[in-house]
PDB file of N, CA and C in Angstrom:
ATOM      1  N   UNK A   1       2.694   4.080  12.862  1.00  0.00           N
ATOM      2  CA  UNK A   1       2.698   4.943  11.703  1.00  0.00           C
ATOM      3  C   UNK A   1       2.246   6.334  12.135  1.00  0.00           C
ATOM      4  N   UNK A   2       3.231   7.468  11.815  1.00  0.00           N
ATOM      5  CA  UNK A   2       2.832   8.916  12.282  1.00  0.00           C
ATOM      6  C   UNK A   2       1.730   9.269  11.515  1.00  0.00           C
ATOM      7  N   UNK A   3       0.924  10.533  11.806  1.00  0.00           N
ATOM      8  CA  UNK A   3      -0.009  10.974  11.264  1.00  0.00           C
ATOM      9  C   UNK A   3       0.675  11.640   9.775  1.00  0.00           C
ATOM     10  N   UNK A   4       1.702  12.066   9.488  1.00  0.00           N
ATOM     11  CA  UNK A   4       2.142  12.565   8.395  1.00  0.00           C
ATOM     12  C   UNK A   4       2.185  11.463   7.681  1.00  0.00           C
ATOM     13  N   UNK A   5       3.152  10.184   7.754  1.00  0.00           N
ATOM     14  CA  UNK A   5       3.299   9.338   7.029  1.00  0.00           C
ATOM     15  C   UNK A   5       1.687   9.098   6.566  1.00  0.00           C
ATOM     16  N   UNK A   6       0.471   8.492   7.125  1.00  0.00           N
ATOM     17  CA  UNK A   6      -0.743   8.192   7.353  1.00  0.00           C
ATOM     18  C   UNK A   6      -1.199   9.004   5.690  1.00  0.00           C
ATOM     19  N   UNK A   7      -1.217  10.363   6.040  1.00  0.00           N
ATOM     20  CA  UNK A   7      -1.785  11.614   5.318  1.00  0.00           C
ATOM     21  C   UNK A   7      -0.741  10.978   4.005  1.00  0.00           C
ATOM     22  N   UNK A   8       0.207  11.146   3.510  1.00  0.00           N
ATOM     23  CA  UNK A   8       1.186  11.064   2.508  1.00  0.00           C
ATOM     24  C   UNK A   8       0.672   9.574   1.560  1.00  0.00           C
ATOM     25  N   UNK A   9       0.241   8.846   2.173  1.00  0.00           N
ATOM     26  CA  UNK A   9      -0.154   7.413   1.967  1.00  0.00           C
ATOM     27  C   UNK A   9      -1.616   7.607   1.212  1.00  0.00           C
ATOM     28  N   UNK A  10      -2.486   8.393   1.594  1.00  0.00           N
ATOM     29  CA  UNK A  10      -3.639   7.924   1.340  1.00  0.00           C
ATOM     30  C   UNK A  10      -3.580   9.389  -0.453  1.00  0.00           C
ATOM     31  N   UNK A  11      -2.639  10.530  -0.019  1.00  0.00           N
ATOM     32  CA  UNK A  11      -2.690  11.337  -1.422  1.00  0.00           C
ATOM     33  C   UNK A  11      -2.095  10.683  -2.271  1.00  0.00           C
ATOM     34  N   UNK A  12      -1.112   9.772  -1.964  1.00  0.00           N
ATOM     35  CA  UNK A  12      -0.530   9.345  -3.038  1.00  0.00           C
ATOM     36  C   UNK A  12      -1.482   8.207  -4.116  1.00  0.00           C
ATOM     37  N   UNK A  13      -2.521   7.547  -2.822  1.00  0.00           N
ATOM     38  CA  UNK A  13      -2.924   6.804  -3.463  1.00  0.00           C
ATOM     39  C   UNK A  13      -4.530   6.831  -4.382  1.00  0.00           C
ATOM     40  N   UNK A  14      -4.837   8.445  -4.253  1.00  0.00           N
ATOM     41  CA  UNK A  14      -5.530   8.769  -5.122  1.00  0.00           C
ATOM     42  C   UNK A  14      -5.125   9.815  -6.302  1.00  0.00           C
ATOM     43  N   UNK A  15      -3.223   9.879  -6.100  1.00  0.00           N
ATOM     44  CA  UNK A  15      -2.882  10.428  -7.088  1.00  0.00           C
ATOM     45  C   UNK A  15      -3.257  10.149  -8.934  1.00  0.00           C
ATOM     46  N   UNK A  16      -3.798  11.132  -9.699  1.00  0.00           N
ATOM     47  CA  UNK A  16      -4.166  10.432 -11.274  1.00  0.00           C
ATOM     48  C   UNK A  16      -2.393  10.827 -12.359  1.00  0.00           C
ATOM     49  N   UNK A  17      -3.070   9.962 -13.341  1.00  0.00           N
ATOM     50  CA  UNK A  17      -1.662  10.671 -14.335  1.00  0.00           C
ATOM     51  C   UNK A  17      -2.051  11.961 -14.579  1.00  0.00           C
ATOM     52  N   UNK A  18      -0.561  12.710 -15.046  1.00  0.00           N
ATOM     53  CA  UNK A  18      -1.064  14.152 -15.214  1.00  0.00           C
ATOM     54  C   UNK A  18      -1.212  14.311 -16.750  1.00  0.00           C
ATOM     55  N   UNK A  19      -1.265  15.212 -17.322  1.00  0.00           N
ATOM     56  CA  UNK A  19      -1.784  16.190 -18.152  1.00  0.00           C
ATOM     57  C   UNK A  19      -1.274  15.101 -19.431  1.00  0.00           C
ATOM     58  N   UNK A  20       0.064  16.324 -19.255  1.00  0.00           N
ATOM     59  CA  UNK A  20       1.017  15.302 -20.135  1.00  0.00           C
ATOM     60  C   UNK A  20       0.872  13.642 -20.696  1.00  0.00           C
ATOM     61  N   UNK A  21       0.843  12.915 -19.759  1.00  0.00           N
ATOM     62  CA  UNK A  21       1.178  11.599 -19.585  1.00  0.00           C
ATOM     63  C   UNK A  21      -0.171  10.879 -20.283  1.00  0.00           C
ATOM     64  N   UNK A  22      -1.374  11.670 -19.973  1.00  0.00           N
ATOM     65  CA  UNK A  22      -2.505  11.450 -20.514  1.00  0.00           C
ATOM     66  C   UNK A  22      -2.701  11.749 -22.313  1.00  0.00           C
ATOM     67  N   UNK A  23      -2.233  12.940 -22.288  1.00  0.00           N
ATOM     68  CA  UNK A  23      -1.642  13.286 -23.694  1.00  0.00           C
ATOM     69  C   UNK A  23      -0.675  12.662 -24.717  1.00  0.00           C
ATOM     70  N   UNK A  24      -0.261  11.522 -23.846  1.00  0.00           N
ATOM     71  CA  UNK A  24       0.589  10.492 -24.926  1.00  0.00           C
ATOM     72  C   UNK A  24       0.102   9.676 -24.713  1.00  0.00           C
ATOM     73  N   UNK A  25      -0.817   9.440 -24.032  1.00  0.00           N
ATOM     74  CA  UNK A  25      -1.354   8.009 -24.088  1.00  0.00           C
ATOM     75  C   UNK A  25      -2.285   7.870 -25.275  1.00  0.00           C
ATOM     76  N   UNK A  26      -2.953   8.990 -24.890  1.00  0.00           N
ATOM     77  CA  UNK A  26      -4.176   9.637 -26.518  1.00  0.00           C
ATOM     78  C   UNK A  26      -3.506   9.369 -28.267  1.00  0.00           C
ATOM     79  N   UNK A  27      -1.924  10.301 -27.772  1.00  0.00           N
ATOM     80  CA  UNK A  27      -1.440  10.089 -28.953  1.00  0.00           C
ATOM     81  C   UNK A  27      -0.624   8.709 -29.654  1.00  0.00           C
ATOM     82  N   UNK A  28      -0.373   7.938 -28.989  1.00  0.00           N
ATOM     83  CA  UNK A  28       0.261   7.295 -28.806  1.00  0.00           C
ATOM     84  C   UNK A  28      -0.132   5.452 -28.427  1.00  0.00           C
ATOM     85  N   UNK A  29      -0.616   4.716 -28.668  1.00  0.00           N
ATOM     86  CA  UNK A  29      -1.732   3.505 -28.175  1.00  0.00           C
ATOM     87  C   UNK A  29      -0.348   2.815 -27.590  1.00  0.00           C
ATOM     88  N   UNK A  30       0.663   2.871 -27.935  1.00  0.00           N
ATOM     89  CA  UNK A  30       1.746   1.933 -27.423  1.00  0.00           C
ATOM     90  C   UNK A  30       2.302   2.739 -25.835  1.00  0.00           C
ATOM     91  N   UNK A  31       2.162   3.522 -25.433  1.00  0.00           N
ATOM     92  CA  UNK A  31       2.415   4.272 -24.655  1.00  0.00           C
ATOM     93  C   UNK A  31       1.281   3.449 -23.746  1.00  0.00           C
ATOM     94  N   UNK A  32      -0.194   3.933 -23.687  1.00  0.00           N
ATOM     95  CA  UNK A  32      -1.108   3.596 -22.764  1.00  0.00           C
ATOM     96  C   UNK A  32      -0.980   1.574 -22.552  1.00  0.00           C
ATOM     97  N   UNK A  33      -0.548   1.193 -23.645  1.00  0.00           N
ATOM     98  CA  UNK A  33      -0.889  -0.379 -23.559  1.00  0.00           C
ATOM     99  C   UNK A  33       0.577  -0.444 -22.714  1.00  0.00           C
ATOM    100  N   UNK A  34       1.727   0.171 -22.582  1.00  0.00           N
ATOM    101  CA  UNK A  34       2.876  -0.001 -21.832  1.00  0.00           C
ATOM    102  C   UNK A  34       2.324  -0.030 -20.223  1.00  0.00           C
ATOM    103  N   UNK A  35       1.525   1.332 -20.468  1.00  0.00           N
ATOM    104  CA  UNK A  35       0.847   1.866 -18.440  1.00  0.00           C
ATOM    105  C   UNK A  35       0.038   0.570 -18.301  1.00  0.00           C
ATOM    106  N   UNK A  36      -0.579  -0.100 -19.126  1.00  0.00           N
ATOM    107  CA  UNK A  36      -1.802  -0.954 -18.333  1.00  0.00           C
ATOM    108  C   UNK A  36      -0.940  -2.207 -18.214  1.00  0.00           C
ATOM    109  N   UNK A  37       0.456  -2.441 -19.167  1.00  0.00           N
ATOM    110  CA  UNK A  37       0.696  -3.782 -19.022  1.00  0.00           C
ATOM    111  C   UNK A  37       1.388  -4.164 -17.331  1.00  0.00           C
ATOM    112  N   UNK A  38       1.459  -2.711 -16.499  1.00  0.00           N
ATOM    113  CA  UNK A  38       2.380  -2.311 -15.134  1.00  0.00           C
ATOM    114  C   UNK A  38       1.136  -2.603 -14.222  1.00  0.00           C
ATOM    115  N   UNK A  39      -0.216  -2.744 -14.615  1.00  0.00           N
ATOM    116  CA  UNK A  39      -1.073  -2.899 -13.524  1.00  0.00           C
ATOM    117  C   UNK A  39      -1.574  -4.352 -13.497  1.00  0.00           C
ATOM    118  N   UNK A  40      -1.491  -5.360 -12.472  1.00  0.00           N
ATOM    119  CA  UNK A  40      -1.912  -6.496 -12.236  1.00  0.00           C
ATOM    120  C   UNK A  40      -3.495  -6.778 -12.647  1.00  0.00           C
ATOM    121  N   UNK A  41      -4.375  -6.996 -13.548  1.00  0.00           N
ATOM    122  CA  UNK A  41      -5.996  -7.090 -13.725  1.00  0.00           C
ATOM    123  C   UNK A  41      -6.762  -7.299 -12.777  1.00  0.00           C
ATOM    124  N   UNK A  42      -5.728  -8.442 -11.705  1.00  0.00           N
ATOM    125  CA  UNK A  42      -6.778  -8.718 -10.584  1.00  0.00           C
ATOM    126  C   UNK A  42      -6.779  -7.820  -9.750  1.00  0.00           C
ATOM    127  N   UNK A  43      -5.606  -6.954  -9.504  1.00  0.00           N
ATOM    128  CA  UNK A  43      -5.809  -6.163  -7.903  1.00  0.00           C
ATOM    129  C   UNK A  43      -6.756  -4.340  -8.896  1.00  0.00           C
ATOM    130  N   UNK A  44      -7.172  -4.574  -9.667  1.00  0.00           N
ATOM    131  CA  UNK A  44      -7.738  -3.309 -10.544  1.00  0.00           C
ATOM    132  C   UNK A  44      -9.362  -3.577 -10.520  1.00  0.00           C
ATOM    133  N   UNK A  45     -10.022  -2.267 -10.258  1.00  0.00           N
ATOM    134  CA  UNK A  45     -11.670  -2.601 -10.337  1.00  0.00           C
ATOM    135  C   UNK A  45     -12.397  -3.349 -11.856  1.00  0.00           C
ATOM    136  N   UNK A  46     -12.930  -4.459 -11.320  1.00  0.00           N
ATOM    137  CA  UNK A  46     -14.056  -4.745 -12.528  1.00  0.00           C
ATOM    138  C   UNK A  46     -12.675  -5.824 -13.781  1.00  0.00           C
ATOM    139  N   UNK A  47     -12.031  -5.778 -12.819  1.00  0.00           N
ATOM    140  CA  UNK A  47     -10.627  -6.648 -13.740  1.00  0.00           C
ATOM    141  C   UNK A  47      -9.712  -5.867 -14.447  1.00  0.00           C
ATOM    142  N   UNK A  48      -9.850  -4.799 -14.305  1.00  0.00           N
ATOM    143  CA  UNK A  48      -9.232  -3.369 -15.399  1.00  0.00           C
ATOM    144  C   UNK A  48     -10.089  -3.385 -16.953  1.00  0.00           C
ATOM    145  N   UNK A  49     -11.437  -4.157 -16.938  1.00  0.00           N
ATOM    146  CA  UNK A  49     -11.485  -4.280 -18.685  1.00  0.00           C
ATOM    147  C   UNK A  49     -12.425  -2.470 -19.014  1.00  0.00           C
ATOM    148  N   UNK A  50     -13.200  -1.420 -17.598  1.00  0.00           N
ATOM    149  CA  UNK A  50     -13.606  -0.710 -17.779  1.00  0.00           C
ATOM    150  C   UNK A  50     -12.765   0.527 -17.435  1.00  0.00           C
ATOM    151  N   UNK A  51     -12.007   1.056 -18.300  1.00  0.00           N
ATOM    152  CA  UNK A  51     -11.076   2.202 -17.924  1.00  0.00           C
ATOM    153  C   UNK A  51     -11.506   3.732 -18.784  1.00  0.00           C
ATOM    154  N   UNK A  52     -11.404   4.740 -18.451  1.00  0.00           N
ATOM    155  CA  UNK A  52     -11.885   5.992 -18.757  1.00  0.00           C
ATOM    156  C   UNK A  52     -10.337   6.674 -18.970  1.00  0.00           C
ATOM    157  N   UNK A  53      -9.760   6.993 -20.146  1.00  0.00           N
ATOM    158  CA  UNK A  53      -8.304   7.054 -20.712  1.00  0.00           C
ATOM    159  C   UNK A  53      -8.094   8.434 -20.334  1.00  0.00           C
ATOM    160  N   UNK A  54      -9.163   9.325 -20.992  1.00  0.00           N
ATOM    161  CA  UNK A  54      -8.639  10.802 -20.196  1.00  0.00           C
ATOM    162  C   UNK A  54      -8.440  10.871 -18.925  1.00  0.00           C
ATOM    163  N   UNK A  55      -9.165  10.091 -17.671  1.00  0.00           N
ATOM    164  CA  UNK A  55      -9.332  10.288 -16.654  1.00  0.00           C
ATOM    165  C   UNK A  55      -8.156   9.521 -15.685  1.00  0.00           C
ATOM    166  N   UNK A  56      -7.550   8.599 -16.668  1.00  0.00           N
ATOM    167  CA  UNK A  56      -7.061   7.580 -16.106  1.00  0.00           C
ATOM    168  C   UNK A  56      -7.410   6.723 -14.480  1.00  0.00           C
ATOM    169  N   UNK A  57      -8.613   6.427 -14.937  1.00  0.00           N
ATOM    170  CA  UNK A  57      -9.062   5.694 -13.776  1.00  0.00           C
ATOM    171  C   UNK A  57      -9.987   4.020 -14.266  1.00  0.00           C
ATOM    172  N   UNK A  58     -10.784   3.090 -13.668  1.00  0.00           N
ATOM    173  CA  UNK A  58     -11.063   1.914 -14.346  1.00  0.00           C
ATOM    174  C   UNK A  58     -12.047   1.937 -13.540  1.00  0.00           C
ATOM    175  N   UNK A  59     -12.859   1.346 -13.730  1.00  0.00           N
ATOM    176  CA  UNK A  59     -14.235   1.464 -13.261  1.00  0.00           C
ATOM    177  C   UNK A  59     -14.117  -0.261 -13.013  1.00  0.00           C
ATOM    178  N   UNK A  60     -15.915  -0.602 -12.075  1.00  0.00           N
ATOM    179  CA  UNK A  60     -16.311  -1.763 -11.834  1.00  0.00           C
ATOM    180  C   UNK A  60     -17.456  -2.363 -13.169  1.00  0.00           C
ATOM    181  N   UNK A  61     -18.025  -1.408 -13.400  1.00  0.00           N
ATOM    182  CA  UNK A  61     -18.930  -1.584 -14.112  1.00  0.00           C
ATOM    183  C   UNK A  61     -18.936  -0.714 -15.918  1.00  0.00           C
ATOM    184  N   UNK A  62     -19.396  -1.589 -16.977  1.00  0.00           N
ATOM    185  CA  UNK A  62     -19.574  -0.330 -17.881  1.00  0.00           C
ATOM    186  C   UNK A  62     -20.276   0.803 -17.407  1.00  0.00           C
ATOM    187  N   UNK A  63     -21.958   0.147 -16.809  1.00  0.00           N
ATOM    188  CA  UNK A  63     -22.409   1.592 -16.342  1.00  0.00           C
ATOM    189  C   UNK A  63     -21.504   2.245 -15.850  1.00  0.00           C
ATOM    190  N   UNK A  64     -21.322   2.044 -14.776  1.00  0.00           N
ATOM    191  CA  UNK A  64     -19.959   3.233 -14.118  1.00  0.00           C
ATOM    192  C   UNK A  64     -19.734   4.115 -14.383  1.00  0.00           C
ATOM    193  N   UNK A  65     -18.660   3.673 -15.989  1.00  0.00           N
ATOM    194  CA  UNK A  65     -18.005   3.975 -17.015  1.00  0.00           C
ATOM    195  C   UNK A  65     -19.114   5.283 -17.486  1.00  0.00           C
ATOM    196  N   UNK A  66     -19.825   5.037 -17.995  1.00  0.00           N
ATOM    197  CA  UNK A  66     -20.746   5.871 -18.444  1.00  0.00           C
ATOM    198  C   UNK A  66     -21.313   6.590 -17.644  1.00  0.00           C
ATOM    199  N   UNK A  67     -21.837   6.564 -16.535  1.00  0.00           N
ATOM    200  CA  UNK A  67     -22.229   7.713 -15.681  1.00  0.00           C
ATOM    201  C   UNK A  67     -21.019   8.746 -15.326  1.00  0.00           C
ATOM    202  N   UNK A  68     -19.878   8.189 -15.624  1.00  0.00           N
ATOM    203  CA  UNK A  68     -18.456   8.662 -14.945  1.00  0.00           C
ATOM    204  C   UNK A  68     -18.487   9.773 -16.628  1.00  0.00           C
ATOM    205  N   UNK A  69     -18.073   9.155 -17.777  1.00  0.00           N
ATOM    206  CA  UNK A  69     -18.432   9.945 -18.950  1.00  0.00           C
ATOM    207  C   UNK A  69     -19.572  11.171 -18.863  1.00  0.00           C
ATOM    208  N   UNK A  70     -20.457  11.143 -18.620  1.00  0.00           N
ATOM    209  CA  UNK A  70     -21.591  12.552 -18.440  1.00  0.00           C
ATOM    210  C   UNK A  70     -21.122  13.234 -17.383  1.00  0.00           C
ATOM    211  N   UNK A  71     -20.378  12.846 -16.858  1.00  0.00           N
ATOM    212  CA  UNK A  71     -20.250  13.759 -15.099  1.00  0.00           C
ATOM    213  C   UNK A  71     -18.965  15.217 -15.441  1.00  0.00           C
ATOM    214  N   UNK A  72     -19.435  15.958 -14.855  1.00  0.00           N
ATOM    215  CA  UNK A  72     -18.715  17.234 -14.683  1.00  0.00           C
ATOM    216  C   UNK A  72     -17.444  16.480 -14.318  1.00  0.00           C
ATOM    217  N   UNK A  73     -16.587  16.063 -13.365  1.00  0.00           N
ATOM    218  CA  UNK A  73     -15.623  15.687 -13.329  1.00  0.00           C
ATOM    219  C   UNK A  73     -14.712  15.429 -14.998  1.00  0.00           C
ATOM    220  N   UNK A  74     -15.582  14.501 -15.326  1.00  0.00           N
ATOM    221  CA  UNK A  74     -14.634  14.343 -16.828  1.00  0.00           C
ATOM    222  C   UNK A  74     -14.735  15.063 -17.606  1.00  0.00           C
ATOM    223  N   UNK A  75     -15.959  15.875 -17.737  1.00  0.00           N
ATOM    224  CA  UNK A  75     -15.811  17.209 -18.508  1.00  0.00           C
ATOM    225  C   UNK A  75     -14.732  18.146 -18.273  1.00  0.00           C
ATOM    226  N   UNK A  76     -14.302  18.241 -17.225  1.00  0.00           N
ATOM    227  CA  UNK A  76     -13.391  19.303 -16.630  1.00  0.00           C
ATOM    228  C   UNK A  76     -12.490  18.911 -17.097  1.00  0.00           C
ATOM    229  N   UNK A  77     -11.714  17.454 -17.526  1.00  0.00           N
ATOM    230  CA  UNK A  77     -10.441  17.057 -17.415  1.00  0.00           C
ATOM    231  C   UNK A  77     -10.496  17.163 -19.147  1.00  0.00           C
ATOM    232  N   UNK A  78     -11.416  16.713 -19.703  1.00  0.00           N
ATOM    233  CA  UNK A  78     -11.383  16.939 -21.156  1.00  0.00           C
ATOM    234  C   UNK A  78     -11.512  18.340 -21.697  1.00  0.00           C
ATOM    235  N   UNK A  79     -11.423  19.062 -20.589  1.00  0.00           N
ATOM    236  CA  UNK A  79     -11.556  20.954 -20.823  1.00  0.00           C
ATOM    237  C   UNK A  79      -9.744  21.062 -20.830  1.00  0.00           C
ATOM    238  N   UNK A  80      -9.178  20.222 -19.237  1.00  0.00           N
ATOM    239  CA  UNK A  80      -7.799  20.226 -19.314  1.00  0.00           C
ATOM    240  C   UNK A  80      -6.724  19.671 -20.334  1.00  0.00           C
ATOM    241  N   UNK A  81      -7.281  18.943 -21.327  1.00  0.00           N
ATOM    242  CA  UNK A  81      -6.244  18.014 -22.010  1.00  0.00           C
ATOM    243  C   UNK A  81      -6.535  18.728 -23.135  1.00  0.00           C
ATOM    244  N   UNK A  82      -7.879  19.477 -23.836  1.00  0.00           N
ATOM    245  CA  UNK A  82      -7.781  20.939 -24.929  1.00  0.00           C
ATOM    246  C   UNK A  82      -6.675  21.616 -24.832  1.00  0.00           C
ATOM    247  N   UNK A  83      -6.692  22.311 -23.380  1.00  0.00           N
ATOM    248  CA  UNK A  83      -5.762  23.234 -23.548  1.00  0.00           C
ATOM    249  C   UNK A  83      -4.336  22.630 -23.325  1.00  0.00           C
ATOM    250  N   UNK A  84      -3.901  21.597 -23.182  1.00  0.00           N
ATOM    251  CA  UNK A  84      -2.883  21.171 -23.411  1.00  0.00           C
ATOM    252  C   UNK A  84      -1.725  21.045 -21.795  1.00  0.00           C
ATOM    253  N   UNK A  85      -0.288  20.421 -21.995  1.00  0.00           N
ATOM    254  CA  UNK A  85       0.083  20.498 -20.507  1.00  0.00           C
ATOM    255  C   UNK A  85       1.092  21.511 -20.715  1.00  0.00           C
ATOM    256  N   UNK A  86       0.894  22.376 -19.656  1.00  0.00           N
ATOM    257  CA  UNK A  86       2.053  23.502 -19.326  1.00  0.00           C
ATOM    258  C   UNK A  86       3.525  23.243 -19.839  1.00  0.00           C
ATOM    259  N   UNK A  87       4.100  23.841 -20.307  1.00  0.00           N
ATOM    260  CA  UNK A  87       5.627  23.927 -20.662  1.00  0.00           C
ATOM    261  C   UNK A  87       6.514  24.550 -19.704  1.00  0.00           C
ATOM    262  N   UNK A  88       7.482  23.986 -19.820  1.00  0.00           N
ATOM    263  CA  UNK A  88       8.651  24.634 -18.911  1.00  0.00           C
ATOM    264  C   UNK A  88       8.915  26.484 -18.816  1.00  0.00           C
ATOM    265  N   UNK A  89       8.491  26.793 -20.283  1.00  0.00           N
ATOM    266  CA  UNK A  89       8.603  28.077 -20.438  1.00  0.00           C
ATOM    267  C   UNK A  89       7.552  28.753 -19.511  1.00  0.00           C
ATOM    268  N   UNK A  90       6.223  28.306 -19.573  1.00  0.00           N
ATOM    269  CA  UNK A  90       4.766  28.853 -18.504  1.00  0.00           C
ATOM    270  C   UNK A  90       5.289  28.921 -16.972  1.00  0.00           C
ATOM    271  N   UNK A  91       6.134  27.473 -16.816  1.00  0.00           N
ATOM    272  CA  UNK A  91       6.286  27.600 -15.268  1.00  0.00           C
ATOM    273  C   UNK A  91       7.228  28.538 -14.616  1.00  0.00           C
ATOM    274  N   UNK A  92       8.286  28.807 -15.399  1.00  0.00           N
ATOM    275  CA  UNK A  92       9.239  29.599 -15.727  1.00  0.00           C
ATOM    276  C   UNK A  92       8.540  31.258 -14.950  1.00  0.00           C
ATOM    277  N   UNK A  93       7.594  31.618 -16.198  1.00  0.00           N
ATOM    278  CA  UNK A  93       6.663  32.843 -16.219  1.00  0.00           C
ATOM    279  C   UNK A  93       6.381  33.121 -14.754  1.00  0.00           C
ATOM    280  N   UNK A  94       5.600  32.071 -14.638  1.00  0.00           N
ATOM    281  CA  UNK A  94       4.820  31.708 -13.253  1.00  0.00           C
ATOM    282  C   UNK A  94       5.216  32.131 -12.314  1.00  0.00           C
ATOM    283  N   UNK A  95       6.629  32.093 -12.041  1.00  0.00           N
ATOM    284  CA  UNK A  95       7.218  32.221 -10.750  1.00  0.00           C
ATOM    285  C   UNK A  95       8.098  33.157 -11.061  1.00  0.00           C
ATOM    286  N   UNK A  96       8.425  33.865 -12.285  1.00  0.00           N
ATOM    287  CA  UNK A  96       8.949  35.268 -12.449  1.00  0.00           C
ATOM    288  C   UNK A  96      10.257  34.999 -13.076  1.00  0.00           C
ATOM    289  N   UNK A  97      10.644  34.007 -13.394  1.00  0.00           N
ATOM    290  CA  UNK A  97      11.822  33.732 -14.333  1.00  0.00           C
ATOM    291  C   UNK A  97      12.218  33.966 -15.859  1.00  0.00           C
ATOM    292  N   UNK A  98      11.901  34.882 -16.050  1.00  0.00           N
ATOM    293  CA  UNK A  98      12.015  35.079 -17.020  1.00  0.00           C
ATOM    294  C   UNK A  98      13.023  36.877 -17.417  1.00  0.00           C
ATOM    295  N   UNK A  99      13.553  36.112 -18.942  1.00  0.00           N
ATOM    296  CA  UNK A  99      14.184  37.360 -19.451  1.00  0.00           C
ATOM    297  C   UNK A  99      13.095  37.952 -20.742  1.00  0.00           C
ATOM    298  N   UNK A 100      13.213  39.132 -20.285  1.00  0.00           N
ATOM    299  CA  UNK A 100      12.928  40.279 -21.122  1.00  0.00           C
ATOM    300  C   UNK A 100      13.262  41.066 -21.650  1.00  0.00           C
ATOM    301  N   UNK A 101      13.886  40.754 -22.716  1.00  0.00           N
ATOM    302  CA  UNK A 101      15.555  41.971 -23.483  1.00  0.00           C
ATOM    303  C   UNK A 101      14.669  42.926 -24.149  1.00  0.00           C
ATOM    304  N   UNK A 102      13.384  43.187 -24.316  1.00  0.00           N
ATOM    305  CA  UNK A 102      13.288  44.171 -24.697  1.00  0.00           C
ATOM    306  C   UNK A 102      12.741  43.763 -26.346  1.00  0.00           C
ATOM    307  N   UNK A 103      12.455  44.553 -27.256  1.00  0.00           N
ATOM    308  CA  UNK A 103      11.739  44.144 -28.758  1.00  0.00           C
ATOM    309  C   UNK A 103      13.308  44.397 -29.343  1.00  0.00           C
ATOM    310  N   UNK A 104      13.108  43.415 -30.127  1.00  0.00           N
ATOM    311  CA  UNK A 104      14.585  43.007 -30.989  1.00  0.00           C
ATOM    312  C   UNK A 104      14.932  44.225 -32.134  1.00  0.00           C
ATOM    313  N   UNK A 105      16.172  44.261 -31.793  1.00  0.00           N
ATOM    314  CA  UNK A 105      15.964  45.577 -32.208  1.00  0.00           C
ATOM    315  C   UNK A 105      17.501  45.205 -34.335  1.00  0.00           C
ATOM    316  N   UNK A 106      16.972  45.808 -34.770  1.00  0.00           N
ATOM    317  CA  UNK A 106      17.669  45.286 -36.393  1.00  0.00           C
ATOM    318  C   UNK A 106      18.985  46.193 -36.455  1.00  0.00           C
ATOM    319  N   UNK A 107      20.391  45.982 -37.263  1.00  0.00           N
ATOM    320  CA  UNK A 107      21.228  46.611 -37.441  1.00  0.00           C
ATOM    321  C   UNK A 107      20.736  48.447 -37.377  1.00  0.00           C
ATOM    322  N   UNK A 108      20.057  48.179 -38.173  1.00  0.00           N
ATOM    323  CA  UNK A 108      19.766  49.596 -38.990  1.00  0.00           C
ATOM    324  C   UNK A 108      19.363  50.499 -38.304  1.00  0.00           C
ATOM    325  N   UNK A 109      18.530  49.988 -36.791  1.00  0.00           N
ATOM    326  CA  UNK A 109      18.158  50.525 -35.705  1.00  0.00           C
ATOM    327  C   UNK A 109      19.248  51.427 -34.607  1.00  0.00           C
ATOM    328  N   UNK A 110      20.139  49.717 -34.483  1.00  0.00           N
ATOM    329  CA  UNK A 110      20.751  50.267 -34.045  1.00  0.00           C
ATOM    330  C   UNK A 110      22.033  51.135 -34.437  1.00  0.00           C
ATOM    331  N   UNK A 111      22.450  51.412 -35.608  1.00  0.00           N
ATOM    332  CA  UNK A 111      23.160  52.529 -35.876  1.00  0.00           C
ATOM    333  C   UNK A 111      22.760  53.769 -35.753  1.00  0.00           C
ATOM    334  N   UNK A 112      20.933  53.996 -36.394  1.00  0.00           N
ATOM    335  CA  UNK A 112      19.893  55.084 -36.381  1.00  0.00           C
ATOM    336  C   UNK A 112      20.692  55.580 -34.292  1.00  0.00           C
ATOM    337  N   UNK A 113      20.646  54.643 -33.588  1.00  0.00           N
ATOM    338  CA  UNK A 113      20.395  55.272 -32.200  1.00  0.00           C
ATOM    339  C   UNK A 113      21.853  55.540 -32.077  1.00  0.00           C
ATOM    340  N   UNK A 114      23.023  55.389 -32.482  1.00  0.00           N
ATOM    341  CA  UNK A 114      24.375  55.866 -31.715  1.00  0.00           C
ATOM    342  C   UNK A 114      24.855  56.844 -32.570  1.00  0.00           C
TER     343      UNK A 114
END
């Protein structure tokens, strides 16, 4: 196994759900009970019964659970799911794609200018 493959293996496998995905799970209870029915209980910490939904992660222990709840980490992510997940239009922005025609301009305007 190359060192790239190696590296690719271990990000993937602390990859979390993103923004979005977390955001329908919140809204949505049939959505999140779909994601957990895809994870086996036994190969999941603590059996999967301690899971943290914003964070999408499962703990071993309730404590865990709860020390994991007070921690800056989940604060941060519950700062991220306020402001909501980026739109196509933001990413758009982002990278300079965008049109700018200018302030809309009304008939009346434009006759006033020719």
């Amino acid at each position: 196994m190359g060192v790239i493959a190696k590296r690719s293996m271990y990000k993937t496998r602390r990859r979390l759900r993103d923004v979005d995905q977390v955001k329908a799970d919140l809204t949505n209870p049939r959505h999140l009970q779909i994601f957990k029915e895809t994870k086996a209980p036994e190969d999941l910490p603590g059996f999967g019964k301690h899971y943290c939904i914003e964070c999408a992660k499962w703990f071993e222990t309730d404590t865990g659970l709860t020390v994991h709840t007070k921690g800056k980490p989940h604060k941060r992510r519950l700062k991220q799911l306020r402001e909501g997940p980026y739109t196509q239009k933001e990413a758009d922005a982002a990278v300079g794609l965008w049109t700018d025609n200018g302030k809309e301009r009304t008939k009346s305007q434009e006759i006033e200018m020719s």
